[in-house]
N, C-alpha and C. Protein backbone atom coordinates (compact mmCIF):
# COMPACT_ATOMS: atom_id res chain seq x y z
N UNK A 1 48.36 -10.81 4.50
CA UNK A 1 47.54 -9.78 5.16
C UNK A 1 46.80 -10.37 6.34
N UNK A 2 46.98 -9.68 7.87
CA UNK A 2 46.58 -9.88 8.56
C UNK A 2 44.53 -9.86 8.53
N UNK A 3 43.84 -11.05 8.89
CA UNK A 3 42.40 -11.23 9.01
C UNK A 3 42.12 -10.84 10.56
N UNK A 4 41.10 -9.74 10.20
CA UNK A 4 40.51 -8.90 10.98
C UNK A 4 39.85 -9.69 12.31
N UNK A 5 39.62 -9.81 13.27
CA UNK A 5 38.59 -10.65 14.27
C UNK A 5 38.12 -9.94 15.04
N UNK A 6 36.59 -10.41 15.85
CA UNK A 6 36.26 -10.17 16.52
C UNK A 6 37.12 -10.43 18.64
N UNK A 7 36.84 -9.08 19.16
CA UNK A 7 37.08 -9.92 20.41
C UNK A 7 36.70 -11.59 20.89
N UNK A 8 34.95 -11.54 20.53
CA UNK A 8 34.64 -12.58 20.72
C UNK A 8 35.20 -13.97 20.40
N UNK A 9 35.61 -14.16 18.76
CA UNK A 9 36.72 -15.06 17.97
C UNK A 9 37.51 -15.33 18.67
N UNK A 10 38.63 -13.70 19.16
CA UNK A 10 39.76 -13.87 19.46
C UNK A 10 39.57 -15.12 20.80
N UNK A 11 38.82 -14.78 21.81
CA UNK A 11 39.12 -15.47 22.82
C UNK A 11 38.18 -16.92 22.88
N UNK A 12 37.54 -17.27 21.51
CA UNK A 12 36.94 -18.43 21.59
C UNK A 12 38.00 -19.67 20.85
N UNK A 13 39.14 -18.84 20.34
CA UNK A 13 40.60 -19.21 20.25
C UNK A 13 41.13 -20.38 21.08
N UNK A 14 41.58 -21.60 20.75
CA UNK A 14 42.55 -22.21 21.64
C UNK A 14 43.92 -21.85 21.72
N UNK A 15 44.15 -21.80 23.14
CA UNK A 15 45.88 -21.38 23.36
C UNK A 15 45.89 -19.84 23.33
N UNK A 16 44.77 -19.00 23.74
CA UNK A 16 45.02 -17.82 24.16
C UNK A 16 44.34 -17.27 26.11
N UNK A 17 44.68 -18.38 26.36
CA UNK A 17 43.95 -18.17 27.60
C UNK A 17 44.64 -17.29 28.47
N UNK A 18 45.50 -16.93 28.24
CA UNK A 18 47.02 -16.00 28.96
C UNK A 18 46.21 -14.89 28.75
N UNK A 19 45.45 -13.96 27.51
CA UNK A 19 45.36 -13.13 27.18
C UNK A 19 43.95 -12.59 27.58
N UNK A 20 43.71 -11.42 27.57
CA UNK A 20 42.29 -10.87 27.25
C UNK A 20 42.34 -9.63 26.40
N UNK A 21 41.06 -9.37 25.86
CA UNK A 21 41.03 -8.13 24.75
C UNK A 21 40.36 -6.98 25.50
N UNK A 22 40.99 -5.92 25.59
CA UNK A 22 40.73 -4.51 26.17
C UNK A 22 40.62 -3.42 25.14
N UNK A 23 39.51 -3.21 24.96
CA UNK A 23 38.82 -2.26 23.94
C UNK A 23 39.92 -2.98 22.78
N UNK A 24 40.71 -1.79 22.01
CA UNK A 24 41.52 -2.39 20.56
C UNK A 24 42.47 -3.30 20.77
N UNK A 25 42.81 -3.44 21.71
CA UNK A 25 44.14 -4.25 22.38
C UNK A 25 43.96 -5.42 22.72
N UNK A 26 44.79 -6.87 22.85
CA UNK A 26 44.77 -7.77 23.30
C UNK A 26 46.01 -7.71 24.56
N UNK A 27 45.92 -7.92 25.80
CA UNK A 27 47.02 -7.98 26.29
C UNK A 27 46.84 -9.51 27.46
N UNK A 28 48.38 -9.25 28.10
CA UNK A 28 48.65 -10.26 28.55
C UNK A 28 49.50 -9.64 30.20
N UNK A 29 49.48 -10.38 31.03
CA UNK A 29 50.45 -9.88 31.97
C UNK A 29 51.01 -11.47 32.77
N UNK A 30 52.69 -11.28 32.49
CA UNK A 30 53.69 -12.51 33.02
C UNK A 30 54.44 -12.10 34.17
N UNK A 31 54.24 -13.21 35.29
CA UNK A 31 55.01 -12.63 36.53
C UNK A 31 56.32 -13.13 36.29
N UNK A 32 57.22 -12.50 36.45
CA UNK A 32 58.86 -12.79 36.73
C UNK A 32 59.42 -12.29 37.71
N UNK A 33 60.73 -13.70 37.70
CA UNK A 33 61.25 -13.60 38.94
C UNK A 33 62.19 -12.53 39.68
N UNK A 34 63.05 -11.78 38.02
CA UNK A 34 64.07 -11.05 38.52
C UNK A 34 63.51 -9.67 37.15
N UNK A 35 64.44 -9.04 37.67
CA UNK A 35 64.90 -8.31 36.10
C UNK A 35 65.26 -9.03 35.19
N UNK A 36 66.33 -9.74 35.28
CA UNK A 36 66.82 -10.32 34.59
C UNK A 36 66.06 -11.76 33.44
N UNK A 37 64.97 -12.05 34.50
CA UNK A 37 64.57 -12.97 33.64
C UNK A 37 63.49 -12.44 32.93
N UNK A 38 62.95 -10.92 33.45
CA UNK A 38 61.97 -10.61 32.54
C UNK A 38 62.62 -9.93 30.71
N UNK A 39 64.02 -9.66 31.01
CA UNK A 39 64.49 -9.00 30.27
C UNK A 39 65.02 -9.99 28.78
N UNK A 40 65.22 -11.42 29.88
CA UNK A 40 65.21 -12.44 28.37
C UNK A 40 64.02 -12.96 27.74
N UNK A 41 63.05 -13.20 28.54
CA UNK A 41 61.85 -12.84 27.66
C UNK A 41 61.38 -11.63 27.21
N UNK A 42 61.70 -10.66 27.10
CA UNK A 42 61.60 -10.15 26.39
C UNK A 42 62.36 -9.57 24.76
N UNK A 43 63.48 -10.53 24.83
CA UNK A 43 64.41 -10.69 24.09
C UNK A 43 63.54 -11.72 22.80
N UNK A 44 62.98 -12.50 23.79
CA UNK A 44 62.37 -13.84 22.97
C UNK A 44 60.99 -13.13 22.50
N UNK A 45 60.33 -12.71 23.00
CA UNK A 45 58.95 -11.64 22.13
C UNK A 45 59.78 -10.89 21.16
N UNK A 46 60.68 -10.08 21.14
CA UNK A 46 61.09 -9.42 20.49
C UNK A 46 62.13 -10.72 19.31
N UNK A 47 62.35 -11.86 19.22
CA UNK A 47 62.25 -12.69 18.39
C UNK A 47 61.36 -13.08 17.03
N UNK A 48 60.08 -13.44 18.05
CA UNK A 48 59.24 -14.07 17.92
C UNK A 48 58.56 -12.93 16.85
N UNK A 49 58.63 -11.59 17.38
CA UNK A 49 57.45 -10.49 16.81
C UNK A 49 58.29 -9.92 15.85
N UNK A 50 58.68 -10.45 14.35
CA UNK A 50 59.94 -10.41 13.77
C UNK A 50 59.40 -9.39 12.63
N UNK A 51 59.88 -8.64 11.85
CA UNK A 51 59.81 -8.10 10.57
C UNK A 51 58.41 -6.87 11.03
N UNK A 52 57.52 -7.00 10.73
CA UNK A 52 56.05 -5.68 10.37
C UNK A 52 55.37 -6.29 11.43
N UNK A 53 55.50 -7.35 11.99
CA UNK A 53 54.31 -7.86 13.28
C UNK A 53 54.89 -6.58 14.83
N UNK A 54 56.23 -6.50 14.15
CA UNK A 54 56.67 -5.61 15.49
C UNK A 54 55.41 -4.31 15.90
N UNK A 55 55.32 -3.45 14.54
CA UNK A 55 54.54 -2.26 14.81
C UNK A 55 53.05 -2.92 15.51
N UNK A 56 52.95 -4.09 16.17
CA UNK A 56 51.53 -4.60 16.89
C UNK A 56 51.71 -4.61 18.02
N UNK A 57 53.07 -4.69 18.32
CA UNK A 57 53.59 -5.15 20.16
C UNK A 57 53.95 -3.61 20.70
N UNK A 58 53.35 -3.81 22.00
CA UNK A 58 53.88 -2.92 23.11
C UNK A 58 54.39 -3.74 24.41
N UNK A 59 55.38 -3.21 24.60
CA UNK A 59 56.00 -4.49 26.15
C UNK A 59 56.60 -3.31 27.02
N UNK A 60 55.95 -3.86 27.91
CA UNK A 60 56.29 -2.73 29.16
C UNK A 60 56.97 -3.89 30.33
N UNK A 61 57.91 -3.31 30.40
CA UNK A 61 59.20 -4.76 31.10
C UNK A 61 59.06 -3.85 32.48
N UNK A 62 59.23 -4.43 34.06
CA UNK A 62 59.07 -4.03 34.82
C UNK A 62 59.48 -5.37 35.98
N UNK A 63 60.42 -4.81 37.07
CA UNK A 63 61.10 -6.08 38.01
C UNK A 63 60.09 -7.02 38.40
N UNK A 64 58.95 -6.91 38.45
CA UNK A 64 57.80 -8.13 39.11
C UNK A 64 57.27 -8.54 37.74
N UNK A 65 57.51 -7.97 36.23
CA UNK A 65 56.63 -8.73 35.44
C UNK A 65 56.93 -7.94 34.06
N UNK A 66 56.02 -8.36 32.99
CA UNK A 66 56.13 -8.26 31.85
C UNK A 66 54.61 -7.88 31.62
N UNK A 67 53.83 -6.75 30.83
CA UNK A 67 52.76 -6.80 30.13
C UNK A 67 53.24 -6.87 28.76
N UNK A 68 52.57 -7.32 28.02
CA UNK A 68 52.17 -7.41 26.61
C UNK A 68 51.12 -7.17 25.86
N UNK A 69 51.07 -6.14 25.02
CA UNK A 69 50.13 -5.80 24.28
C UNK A 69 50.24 -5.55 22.59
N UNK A 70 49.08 -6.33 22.26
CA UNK A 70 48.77 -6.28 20.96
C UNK A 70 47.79 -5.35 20.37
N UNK A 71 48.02 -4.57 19.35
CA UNK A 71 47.46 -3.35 18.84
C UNK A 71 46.54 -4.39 17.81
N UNK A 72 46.64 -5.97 17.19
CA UNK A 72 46.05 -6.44 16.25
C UNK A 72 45.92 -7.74 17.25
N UNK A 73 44.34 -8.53 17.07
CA UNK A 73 44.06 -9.82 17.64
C UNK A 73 44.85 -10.69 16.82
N UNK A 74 45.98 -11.07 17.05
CA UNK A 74 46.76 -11.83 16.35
C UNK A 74 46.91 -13.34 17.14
N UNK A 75 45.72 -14.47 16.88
CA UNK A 75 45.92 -15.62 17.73
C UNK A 75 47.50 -16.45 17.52
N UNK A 76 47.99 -16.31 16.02
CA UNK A 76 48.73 -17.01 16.17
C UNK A 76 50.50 -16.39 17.33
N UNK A 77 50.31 -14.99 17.03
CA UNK A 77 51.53 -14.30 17.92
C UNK A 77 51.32 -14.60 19.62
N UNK A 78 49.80 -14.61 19.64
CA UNK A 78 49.64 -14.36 21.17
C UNK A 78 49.72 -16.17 21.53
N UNK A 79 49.72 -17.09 21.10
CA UNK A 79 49.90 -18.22 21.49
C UNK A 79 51.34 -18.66 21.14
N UNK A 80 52.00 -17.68 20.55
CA UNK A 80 53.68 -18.04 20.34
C UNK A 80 54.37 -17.41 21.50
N UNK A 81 53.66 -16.35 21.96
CA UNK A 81 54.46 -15.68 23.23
C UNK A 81 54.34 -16.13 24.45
N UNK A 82 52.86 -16.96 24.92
CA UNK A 82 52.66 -17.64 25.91
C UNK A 82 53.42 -18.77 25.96
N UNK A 83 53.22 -18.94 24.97
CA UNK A 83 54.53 -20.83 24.43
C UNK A 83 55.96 -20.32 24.81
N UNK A 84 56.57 -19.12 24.65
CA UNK A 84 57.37 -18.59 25.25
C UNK A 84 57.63 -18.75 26.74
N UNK A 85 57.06 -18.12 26.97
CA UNK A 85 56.56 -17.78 28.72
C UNK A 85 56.44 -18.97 29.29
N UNK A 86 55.97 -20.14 28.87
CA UNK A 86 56.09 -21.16 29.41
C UNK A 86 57.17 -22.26 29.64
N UNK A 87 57.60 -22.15 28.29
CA UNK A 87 59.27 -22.28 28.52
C UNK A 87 60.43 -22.28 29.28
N UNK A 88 60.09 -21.04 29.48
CA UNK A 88 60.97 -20.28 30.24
C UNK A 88 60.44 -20.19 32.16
N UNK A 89 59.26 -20.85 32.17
CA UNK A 89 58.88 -21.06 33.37
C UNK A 89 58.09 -19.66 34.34
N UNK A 90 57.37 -19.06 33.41
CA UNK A 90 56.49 -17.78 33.37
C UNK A 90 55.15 -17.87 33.63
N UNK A 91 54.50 -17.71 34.47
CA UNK A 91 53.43 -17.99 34.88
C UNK A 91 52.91 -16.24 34.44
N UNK A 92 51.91 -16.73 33.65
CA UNK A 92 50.93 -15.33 33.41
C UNK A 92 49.63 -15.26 34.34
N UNK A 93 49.51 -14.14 34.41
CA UNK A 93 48.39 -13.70 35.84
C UNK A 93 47.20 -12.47 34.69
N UNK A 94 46.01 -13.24 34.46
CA UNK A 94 45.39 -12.52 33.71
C UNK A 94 44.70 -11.28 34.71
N UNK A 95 44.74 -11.22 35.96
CA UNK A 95 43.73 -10.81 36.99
C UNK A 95 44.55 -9.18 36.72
N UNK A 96 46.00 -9.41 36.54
CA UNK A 96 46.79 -7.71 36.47
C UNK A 96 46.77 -7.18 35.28
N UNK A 97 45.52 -7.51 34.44
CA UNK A 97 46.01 -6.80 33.79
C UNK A 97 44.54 -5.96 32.70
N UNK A 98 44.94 -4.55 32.61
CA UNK A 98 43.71 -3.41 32.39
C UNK A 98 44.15 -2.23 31.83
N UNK A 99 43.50 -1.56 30.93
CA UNK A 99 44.06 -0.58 30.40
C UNK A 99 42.86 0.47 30.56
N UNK A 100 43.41 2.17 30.70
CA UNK A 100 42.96 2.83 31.17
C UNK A 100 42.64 4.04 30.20
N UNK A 101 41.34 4.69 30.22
CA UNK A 101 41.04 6.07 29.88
C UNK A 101 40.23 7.11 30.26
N UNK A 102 41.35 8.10 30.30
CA UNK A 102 40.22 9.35 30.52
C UNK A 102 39.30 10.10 29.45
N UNK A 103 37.90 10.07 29.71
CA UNK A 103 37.05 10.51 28.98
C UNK A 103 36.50 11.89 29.77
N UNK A 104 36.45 12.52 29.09
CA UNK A 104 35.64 13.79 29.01
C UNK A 104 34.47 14.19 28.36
N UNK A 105 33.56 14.73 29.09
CA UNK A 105 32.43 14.95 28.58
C UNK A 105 32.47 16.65 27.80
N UNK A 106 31.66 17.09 26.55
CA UNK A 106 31.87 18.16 25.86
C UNK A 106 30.38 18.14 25.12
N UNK A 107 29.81 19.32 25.00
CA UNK A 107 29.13 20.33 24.19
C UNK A 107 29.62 19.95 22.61
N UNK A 108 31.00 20.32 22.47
CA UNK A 108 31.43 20.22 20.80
C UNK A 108 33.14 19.55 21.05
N UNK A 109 33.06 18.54 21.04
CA UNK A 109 34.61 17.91 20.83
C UNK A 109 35.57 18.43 20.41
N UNK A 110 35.38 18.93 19.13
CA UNK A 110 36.24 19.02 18.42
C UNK A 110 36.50 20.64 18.46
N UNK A 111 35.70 21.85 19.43
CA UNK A 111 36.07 22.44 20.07
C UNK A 111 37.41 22.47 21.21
N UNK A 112 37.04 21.01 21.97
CA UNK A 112 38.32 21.30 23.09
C UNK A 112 38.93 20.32 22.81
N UNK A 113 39.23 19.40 21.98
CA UNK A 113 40.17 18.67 21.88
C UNK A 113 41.48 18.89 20.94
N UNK A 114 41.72 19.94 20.33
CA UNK A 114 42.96 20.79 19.89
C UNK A 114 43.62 21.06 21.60
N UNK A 115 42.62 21.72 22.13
CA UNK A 115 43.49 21.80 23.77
C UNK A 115 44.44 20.81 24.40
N UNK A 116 43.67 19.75 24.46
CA UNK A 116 44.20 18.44 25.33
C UNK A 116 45.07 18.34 24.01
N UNK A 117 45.11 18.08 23.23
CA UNK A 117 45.91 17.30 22.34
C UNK A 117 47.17 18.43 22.71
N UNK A 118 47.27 19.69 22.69
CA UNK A 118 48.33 20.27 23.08
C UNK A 118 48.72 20.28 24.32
N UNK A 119 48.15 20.03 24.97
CA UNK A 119 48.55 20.12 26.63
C UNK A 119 49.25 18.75 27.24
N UNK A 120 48.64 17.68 26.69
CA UNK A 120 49.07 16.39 26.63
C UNK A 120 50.58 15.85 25.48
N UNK A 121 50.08 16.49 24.69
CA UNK A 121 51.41 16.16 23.82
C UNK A 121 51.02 15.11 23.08
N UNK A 122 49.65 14.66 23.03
CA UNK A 122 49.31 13.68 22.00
C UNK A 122 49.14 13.62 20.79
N UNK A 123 49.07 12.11 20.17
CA UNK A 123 48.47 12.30 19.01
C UNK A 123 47.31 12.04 18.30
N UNK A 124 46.45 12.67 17.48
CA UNK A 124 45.19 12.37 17.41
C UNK A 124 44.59 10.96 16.76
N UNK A 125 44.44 10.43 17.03
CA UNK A 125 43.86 8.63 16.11
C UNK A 125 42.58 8.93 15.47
N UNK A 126 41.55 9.65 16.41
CA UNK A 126 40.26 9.26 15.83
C UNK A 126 39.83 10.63 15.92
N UNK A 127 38.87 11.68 15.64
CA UNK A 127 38.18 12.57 16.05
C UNK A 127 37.31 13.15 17.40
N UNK A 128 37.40 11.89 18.32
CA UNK A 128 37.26 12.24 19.54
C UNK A 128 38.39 11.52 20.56
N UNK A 129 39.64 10.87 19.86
CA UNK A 129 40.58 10.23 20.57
C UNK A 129 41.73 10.72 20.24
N UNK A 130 42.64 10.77 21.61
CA UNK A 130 44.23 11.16 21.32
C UNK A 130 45.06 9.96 22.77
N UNK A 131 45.98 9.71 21.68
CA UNK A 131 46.89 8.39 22.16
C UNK A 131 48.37 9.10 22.34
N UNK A 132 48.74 8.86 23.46
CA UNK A 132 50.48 8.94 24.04
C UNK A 132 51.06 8.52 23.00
N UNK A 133 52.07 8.76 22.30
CA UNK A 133 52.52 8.51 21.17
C UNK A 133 53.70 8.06 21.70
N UNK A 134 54.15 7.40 22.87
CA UNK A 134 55.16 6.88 23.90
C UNK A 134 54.71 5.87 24.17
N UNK A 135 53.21 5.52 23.95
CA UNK A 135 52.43 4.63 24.45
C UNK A 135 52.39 4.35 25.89
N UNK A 136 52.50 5.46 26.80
CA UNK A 136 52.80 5.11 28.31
C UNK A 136 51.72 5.45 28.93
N UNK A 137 51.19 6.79 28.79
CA UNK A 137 49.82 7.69 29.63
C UNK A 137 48.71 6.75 29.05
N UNK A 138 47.82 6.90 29.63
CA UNK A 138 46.34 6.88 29.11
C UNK A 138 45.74 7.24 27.99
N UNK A 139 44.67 6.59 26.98
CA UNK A 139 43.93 7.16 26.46
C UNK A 139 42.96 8.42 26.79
N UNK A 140 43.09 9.09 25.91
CA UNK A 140 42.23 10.70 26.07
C UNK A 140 41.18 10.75 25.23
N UNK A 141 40.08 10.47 25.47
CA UNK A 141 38.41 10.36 25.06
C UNK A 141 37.33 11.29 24.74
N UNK A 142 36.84 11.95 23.63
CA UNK A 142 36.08 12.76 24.19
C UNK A 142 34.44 12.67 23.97
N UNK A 143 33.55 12.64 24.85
CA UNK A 143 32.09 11.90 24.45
C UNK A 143 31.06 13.48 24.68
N UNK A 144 29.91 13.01 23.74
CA UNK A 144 28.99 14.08 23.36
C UNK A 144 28.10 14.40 24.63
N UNK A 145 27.98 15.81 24.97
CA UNK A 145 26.86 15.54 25.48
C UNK A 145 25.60 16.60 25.33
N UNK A 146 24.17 16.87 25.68
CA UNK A 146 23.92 17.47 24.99
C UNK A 146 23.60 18.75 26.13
N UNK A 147 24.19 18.95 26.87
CA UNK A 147 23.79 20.05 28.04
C UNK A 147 24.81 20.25 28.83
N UNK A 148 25.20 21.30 29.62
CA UNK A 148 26.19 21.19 30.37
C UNK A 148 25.61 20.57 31.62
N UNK A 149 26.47 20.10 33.00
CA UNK A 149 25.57 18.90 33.86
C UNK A 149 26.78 20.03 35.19
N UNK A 150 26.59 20.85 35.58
CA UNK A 150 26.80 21.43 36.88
C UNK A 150 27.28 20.30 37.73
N UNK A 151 26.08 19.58 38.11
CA UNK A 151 26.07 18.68 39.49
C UNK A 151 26.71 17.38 39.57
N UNK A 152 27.55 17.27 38.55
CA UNK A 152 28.46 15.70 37.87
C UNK A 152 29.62 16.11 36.96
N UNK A 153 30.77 15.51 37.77
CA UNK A 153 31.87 15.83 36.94
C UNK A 153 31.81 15.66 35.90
N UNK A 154 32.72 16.50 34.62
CA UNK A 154 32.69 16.24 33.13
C UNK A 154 34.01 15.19 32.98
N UNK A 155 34.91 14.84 33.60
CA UNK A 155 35.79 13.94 33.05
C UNK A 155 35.13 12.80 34.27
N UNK A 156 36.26 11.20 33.55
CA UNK A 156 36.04 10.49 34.12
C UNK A 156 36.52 9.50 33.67
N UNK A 157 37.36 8.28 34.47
CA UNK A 157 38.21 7.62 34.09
C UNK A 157 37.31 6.05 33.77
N UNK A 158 37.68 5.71 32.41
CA UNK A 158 37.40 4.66 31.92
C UNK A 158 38.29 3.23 32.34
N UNK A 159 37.99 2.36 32.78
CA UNK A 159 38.73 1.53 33.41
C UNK A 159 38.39 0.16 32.82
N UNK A 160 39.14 -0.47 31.76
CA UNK A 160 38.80 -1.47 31.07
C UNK A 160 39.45 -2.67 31.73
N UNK A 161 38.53 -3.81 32.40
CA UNK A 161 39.33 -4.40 33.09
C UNK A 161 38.72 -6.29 31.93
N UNK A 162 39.43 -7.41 32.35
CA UNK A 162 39.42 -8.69 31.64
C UNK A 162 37.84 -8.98 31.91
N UNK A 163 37.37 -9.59 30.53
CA UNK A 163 35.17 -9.82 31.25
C UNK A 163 35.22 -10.68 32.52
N UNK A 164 36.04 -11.08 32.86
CA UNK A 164 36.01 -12.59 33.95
C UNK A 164 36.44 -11.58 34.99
N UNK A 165 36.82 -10.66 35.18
CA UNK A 165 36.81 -10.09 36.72
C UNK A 165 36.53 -8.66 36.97
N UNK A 166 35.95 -8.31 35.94
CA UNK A 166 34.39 -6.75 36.30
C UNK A 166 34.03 -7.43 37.60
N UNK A 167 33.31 -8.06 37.62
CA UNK A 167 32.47 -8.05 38.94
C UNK A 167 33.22 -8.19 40.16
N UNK A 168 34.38 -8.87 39.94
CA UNK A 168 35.60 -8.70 41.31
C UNK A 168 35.79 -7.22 41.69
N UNK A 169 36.40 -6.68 40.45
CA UNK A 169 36.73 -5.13 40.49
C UNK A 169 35.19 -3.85 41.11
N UNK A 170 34.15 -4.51 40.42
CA UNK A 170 33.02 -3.30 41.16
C UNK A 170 32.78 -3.82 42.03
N UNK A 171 33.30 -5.04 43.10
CA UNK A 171 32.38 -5.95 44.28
C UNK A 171 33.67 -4.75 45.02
N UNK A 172 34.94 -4.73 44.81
CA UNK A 172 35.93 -4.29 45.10
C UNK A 172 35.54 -2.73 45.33
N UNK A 173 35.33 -1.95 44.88
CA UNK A 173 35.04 -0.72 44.87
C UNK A 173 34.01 -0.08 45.16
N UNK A 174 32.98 -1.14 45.61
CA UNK A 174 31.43 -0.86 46.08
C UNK A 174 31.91 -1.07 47.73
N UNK A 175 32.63 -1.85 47.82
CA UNK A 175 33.39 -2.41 49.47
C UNK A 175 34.22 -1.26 49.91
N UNK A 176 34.38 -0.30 48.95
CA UNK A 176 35.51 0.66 49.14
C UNK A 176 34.88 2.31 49.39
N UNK A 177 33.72 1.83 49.53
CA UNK A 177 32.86 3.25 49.46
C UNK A 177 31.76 3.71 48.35
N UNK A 178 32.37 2.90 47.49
CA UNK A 178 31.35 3.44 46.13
C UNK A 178 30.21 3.20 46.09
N UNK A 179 29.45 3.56 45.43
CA UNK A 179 27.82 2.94 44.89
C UNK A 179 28.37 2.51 43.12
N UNK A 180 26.90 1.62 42.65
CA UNK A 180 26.54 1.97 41.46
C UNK A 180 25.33 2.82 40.91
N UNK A 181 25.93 3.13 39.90
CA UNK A 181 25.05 4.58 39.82
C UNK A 181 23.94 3.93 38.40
N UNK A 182 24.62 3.22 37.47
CA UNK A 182 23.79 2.16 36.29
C UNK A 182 24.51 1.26 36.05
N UNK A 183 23.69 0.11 35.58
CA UNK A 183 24.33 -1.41 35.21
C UNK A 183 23.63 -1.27 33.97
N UNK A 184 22.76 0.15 33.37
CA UNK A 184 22.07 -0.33 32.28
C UNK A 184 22.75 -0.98 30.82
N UNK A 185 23.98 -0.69 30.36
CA UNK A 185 24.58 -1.33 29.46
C UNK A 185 26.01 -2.11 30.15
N UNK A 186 25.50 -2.75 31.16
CA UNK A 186 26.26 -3.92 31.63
C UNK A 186 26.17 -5.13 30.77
N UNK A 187 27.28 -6.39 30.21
CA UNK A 187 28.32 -6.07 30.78
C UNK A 187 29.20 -5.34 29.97
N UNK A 188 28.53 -4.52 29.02
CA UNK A 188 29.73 -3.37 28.74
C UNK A 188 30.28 -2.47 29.06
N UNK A 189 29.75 -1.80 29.99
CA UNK A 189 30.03 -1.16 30.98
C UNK A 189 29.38 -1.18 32.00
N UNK A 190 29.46 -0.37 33.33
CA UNK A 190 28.87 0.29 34.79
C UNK A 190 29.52 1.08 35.33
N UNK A 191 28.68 2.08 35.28
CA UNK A 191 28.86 3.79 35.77
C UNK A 191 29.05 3.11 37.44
N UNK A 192 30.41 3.59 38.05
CA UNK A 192 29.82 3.49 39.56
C UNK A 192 30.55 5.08 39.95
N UNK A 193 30.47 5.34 41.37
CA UNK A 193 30.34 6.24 42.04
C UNK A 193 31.42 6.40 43.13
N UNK A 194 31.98 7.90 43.40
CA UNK A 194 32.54 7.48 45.10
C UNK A 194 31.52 8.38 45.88
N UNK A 195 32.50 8.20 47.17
CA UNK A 195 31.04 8.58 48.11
C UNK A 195 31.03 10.20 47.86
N UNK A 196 31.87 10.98 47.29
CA UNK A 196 30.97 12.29 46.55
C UNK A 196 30.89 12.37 45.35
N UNK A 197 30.23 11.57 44.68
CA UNK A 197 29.56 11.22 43.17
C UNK A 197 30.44 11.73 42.18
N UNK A 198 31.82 11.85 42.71
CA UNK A 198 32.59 11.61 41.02
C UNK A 198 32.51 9.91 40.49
N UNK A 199 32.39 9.94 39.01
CA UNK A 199 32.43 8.63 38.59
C UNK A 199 32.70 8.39 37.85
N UNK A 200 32.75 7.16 37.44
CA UNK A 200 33.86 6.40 36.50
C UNK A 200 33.50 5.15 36.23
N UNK A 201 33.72 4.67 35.01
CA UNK A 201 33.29 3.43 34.35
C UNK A 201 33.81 2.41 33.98
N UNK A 202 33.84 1.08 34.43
CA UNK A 202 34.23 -0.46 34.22
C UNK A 202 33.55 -1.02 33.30
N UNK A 203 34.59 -1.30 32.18
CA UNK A 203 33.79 -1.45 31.13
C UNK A 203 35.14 -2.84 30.58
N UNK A 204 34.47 -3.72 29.74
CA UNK A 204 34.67 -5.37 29.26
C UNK A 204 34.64 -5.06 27.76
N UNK A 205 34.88 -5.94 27.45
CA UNK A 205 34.86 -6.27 25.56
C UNK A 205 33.42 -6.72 25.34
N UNK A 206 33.01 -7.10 26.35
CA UNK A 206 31.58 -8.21 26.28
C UNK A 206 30.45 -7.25 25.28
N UNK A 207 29.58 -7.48 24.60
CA UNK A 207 28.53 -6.61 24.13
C UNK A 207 29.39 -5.38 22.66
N UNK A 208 30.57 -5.21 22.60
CA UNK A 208 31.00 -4.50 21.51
C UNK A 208 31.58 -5.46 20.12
């Protein structure tokens, strides 16, 4: 039986430096040279991730690269796949790699989330969450609130990027027009802004 860990654990780990943890997920992103060579490593993950460890992996194969994602902090898989990758002469690039959600703000959740869940085609995980069951789209979020807010959009895209380059990414997007709007539960998240106050949040493993 797989032992439960913290993000924090996971990455105080030796031999997972390839990786970072994004909200439930651990992932990874490997640059390759061809199709072809991303396609034999992925032959070799799909080795490696043998018998019931499979239902943990998601691999999204693509001509410039390979992501990898783990549904369980599994140090010993994620340091067998980099040991892979290295092998084979795979240089992993932690800077590409982020996983994404749209959150919506609601009165009663569980009012409009029968909607999205039909409109999307998802499936429900949690009582305010619905997951692509393709694993391809985005997470679909839904958070409380206690008033309706006219003057501020109700959705808004959650943008989980590695703790070591938040501040690249909002230095990046403050340069791009944006403001920040709160750093108050930084570094777990920061609300920032575009220049007509739709917004959206960069948010780390750090603090959960």
């Amino acid at each position: 039986m797989m032992v439960r860990i913290t993000a924090g654990q996971f990455h105080a780990a030796d031999g997972v430096e390839d990786w970072r943890c994004l909200y439930h997920v651990v992932s990874a992103y490997f640059r390759t040279g061809s199709l072809a060579e991303g396609i034999a490593f992925v032959d070799e993950i799909g080795r490696l991730a043998g018998g019931a460890e499979q239902q943990y992996v998601n691999v999204d194969l693509r001509h410039a690269g390979v992501t990898v994602s783990l549904s369980s902090r599994d140090v010993t898989l994620a340091r067998r796949i980099s040991a892979a990758a290295r092998d084979l002469g795979i240089p992993a690039d932690p800077t590409a790699v982020q996983l994404v959600n749209v959150t919506l703000d609601a009165l009663v959740g569980a009012d409009v989330l029968p909607f999205w869940r039909a409109l999307l085609g998802y499936r429900q995980i949690d009582d305010d969450y619905l997951a692509d069951p393709a694993r391809r789209g985005p997470g679909f979020g839904v958070q409380p609130m206690d008033a309706p807010r006219p003057q501020r959009n109700r959705m808004h895209l959650d943008v989980a990027v590695p703790h070591d380059q938040a501040e690249v990414r909002i230095a990046a997007a403050l340069a791009a027009g944006g403001r920040l709007v709160s750093d108050a539960h930084a570094p777990k998240w920061w609300v920032l802004a575009d220049a007509e106050g739709n917004e959206a949040c960069v948010a780390t493993w750090l603090g959960r």
